[in-house]
Protein backbone atom coordinates (compact mmCIF):
# COMPACT_ATOMS: atom_id res chain seq x y z
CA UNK A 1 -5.29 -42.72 23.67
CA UNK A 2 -7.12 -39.93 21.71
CA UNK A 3 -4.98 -37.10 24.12
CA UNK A 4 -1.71 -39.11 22.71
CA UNK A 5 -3.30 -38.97 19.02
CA UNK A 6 -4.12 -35.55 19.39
CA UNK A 7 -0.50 -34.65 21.12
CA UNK A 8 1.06 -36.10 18.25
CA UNK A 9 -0.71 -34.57 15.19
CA UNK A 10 -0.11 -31.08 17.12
CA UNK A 11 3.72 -31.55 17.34
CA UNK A 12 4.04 -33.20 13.70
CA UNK A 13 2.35 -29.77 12.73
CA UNK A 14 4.36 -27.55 14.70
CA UNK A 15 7.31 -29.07 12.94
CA UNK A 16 6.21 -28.67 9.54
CA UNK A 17 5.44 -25.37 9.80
CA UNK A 18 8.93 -24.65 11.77
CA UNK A 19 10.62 -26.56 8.49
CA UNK A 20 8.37 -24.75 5.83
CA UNK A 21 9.75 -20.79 8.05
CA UNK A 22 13.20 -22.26 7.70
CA UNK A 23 12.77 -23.07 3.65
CA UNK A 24 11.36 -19.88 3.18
CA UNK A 25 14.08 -17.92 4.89
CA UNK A 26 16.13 -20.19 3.35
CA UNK A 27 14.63 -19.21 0.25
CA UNK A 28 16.07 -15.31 0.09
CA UNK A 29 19.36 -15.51 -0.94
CA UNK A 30 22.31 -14.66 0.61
CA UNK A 31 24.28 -11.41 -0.94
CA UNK A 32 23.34 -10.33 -4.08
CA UNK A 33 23.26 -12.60 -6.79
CA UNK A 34 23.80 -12.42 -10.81
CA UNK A 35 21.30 -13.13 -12.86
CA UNK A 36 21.08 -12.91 -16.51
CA UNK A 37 18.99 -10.29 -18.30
CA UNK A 38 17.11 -12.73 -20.15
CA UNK A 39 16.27 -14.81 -17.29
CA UNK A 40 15.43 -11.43 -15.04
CA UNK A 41 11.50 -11.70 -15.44
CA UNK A 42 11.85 -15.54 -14.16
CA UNK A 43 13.74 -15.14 -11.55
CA UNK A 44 12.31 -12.37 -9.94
CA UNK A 45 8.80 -13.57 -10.44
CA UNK A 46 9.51 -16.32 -7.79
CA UNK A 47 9.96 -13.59 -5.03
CA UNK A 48 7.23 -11.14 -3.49
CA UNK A 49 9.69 -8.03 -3.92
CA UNK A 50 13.14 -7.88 -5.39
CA UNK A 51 15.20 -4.60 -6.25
CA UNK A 52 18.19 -5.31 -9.00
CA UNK A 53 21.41 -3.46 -9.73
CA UNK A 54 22.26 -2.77 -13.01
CA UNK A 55 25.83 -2.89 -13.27
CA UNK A 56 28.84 -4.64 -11.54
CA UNK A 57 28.66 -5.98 -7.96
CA UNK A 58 30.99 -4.28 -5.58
CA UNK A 59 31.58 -4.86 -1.82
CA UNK A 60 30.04 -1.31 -1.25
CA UNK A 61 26.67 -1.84 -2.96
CA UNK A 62 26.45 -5.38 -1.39
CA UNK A 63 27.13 -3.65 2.24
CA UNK A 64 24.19 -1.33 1.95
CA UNK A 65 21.75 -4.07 0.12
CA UNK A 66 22.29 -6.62 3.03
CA UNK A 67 20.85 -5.01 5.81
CA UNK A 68 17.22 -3.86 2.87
CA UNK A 69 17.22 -7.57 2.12
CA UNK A 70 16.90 -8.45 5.45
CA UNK A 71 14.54 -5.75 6.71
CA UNK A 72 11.83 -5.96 3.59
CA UNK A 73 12.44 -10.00 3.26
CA UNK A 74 13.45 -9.51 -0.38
CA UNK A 75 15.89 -10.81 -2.77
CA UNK A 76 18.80 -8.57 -4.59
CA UNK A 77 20.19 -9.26 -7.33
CA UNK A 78 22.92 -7.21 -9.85
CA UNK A 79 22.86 -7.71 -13.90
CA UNK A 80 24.65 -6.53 -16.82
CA UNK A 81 23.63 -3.37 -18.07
CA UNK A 82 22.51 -3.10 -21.60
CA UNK A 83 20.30 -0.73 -22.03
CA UNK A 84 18.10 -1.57 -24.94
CA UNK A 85 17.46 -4.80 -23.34
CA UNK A 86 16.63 -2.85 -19.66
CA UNK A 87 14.15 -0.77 -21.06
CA UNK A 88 11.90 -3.54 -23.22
CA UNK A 89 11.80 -5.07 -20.07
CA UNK A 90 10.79 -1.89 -17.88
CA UNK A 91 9.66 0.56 -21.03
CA UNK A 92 6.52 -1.87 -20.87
CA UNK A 93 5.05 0.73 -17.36
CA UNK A 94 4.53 4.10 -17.37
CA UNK A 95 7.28 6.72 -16.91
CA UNK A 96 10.22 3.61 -15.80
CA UNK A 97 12.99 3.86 -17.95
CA UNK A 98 16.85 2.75 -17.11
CA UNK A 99 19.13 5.34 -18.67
CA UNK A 100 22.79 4.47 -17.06
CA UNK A 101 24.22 1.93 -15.51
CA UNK A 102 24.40 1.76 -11.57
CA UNK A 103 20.84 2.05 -11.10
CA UNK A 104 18.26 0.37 -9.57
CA UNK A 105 15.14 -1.50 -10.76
CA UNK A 106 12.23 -2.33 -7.44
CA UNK A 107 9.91 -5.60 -8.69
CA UNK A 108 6.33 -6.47 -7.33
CA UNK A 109 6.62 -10.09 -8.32
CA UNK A 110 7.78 -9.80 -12.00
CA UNK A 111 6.32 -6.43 -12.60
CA UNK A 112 8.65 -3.13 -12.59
CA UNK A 113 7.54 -0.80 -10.27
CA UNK A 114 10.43 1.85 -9.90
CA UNK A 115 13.78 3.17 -11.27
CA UNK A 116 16.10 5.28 -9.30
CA UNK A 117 19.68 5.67 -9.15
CA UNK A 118 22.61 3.90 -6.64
CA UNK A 119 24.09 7.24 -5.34
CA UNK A 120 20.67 7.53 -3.24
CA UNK A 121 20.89 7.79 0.16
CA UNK A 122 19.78 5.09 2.35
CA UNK A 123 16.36 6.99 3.75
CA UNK A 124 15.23 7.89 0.41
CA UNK A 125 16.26 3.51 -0.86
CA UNK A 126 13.86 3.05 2.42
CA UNK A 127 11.20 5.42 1.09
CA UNK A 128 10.82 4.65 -2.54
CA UNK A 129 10.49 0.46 -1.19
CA UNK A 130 7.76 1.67 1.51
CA UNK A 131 5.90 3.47 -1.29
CA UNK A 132 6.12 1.60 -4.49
CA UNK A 133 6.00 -2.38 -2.27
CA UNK A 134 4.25 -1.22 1.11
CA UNK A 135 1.66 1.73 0.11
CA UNK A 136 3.50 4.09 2.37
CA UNK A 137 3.06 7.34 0.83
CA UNK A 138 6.35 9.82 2.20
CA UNK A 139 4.50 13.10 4.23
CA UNK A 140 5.85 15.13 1.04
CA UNK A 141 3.46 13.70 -1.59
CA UNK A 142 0.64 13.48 0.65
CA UNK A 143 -2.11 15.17 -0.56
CA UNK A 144 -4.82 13.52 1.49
CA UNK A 145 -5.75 15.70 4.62
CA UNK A 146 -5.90 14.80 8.22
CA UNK A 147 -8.08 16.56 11.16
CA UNK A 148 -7.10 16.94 14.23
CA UNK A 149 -9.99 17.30 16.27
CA UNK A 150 -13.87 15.64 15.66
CA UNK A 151 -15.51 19.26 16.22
CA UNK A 152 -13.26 20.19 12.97
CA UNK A 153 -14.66 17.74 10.56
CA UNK A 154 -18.82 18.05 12.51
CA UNK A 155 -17.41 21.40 11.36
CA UNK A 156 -17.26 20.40 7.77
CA UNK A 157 -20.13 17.70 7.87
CA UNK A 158 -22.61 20.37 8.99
CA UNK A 159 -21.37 22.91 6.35
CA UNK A 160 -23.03 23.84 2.86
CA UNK A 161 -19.61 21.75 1.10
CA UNK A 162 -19.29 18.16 -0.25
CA UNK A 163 -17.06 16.86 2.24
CA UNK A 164 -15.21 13.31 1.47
CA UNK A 165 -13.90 11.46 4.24
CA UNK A 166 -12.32 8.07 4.53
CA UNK A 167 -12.08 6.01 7.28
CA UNK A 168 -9.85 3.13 8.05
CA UNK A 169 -7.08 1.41 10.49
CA UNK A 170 -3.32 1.04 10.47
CA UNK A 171 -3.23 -3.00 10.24
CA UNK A 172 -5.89 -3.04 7.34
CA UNK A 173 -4.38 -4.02 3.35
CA UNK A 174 -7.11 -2.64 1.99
CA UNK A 175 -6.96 0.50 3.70
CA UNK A 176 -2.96 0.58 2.41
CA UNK A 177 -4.02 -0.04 -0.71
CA UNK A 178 -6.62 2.81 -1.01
CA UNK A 179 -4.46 5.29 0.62
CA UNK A 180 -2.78 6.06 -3.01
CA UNK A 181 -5.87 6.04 -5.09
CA UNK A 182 -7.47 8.76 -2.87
CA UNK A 183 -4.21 10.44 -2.74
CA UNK A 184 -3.97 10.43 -6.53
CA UNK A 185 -7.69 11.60 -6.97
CA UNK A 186 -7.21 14.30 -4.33
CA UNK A 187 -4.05 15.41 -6.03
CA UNK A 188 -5.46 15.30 -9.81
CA UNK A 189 -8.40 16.97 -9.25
CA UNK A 190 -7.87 19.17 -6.26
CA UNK A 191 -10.22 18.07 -3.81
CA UNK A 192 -10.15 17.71 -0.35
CA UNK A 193 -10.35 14.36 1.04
CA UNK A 194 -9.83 13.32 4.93
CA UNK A 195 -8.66 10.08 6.44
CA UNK A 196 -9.12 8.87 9.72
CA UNK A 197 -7.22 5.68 11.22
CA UNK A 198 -9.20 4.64 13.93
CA UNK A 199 -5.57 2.30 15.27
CA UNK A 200 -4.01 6.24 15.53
CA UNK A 201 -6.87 8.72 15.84
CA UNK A 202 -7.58 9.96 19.72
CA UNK A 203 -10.22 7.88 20.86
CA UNK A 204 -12.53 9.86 22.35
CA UNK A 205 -12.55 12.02 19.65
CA UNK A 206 -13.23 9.13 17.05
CA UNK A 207 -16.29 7.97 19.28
CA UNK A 208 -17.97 11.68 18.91
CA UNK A 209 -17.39 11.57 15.31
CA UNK A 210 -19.04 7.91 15.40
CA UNK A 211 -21.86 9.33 17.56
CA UNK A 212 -22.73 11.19 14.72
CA UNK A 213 -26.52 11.11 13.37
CA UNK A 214 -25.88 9.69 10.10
CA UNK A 215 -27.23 6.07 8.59
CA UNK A 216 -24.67 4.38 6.36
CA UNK A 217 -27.09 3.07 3.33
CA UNK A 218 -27.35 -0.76 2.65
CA UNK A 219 -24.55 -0.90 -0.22
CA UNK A 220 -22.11 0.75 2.06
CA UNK A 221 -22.73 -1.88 5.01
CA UNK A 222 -21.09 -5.45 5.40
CA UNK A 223 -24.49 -6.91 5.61
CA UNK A 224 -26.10 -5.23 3.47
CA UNK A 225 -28.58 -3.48 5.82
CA UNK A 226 -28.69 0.36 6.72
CA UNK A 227 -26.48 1.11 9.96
CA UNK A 228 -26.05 3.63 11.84
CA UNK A 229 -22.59 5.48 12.03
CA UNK A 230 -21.30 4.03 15.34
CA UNK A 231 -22.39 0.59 13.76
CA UNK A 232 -20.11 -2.16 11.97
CA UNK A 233 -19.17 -1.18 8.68
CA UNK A 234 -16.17 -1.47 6.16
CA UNK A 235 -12.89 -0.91 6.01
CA UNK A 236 -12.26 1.39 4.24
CA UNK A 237 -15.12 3.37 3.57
CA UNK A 238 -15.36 6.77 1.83
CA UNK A 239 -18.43 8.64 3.34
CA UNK A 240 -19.33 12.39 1.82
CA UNK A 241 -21.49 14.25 3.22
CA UNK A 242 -23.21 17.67 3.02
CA UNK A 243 -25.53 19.96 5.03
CA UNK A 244 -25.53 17.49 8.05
CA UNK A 245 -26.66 14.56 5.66
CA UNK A 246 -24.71 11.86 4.15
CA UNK A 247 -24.89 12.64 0.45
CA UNK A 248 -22.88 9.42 -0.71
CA UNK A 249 -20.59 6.30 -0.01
CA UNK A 250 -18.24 4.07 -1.30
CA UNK A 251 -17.86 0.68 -0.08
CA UNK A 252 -14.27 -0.70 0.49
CA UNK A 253 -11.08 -0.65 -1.58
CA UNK A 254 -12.32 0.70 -4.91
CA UNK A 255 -9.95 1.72 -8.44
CA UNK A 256 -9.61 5.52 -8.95
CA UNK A 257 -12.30 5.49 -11.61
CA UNK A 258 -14.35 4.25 -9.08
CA UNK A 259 -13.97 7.17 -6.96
CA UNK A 260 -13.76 9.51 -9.70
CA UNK A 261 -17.07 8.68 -11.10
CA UNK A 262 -18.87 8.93 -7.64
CA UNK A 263 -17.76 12.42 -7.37
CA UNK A 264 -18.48 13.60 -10.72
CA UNK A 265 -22.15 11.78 -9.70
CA UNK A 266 -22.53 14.12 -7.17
CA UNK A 267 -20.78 17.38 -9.15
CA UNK A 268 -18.12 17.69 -6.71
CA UNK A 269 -15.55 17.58 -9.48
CA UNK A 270 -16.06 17.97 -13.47
């Protein structure tokens, strides 16, 4: 009798969550769709992404939007272009503002993210969603640095330098997330900063770098205790180092002030 019970509650759940998958695919629209300017914030809010068209609709536009909707799970949508009302609704962030019609407009739930124009080709439509919805910074703005071998950075840990080095994994959010902030600081200030990802980093060379004689300090670990390198610790976590010695961490996804501050802390930048 229980097995039967049991049988039963497992197949009702299997088909609600097999209903809720078809509601929410359901849920991004088919084609692009019009929406009025002054019911743009609303409307997009309700999705995770969105990119709108400013401008008429044409069979063109909606050939090469089908195919992004499908492969970022996002809504499009088109809207009449008036350009005062555009820009109080973008002119609110930093450097976005809609100067002709046929452009484009990414949103991050109802927040403006990017501006770029309809003539782009589909690579760069591919890049600018990847950075400004997925943290995927494109190789030519990276200014984060990547070693190839561990003798290269017990190199640099062993020298008479600060060095900064993050490490982190493909398949972590966080780590996605801090990849701009430490690409911003090393950018801004001119440092040098290193990432590892453990998910694409050889692995025999990531264990000698883990073998390394250095104890991660108790408000850098996940419990709280001192561990050694090879240990459990965050993701990500910003280690600098100097002279063989760790001279400083950061635990986790942290703001760029964050980062900032710990450096000027230690005099590496002014």
């Amino acid at each position: 009798m229980m097995e039967k019970k049991l049988w039963i509650i497992s197949t009702i759940t299997i088909i609600v969550l097999f209903i809720g998958f078809i509601i929410y695919r359901s849920s991004l629209k088919s084609g692009m769709q019009y929406v009025e300017l002054d019911k743009l914030l609303t409307t997009v809010k309700d999705s995770n992404y969105s990119i709108v068209h400013t401008g008429e609709k044409t069979d063109e536009l909606e050939k090469i939007m089908k195919p992004i909707a499908k492969e970022y799970h996002m809504n499009t949508y088109y809207t009449d272009f008036n350009k005062e009302e555009l820009n109080k609704i973008v002119g609110q962030y930093e450097n976005l503002y809609v100067d002709s019609e046929n452009q484009y407009i990414i949103f991050l739930k109802d927040k403006p993210v990017f501006v770029f124009n309809d003539d782009t080709s589909d690579y760069l439509v591919k890049t600018y969603l990847n950075k400004y919805l997925l943290n995927v910074i494109p190789e030519y703005e990276k200014k984060y640095k990547v070693l190839n071998t561990a003798k290269e950075y017990i190199d640099k840990v062993n020298s008479k330098e600060y060095t900064i080095a993050v490490f982190g994994y493909e398949k972590c959010s966080y780590c996605g997330l801090y990849l701009p902030v430490i690409n911003e600081v090393a950018d801004k200030y001119n440092v040098d900063i290193y990432y590892f990802d453990s998910d694409n980093y050889n692995e025999t060379e990531m264990k000698k770098i883990k073998e390394l004689d250095i104890t991660i300090p108790a408000e850098c670990t996940l419990n709280g205790k001192p561990a050694k390198f090879n240990e459990a610790y965050p993701k990500p976590m910003t280690v600098i180092t100097r002279k063989g010695k760790l001279e400083g961490c950061i635990r986790g996804y942290v703001n760029e002030e964050t980062v900032v501050n710990k450096l000027k802390e230690l005099k590496i930048i002014k």
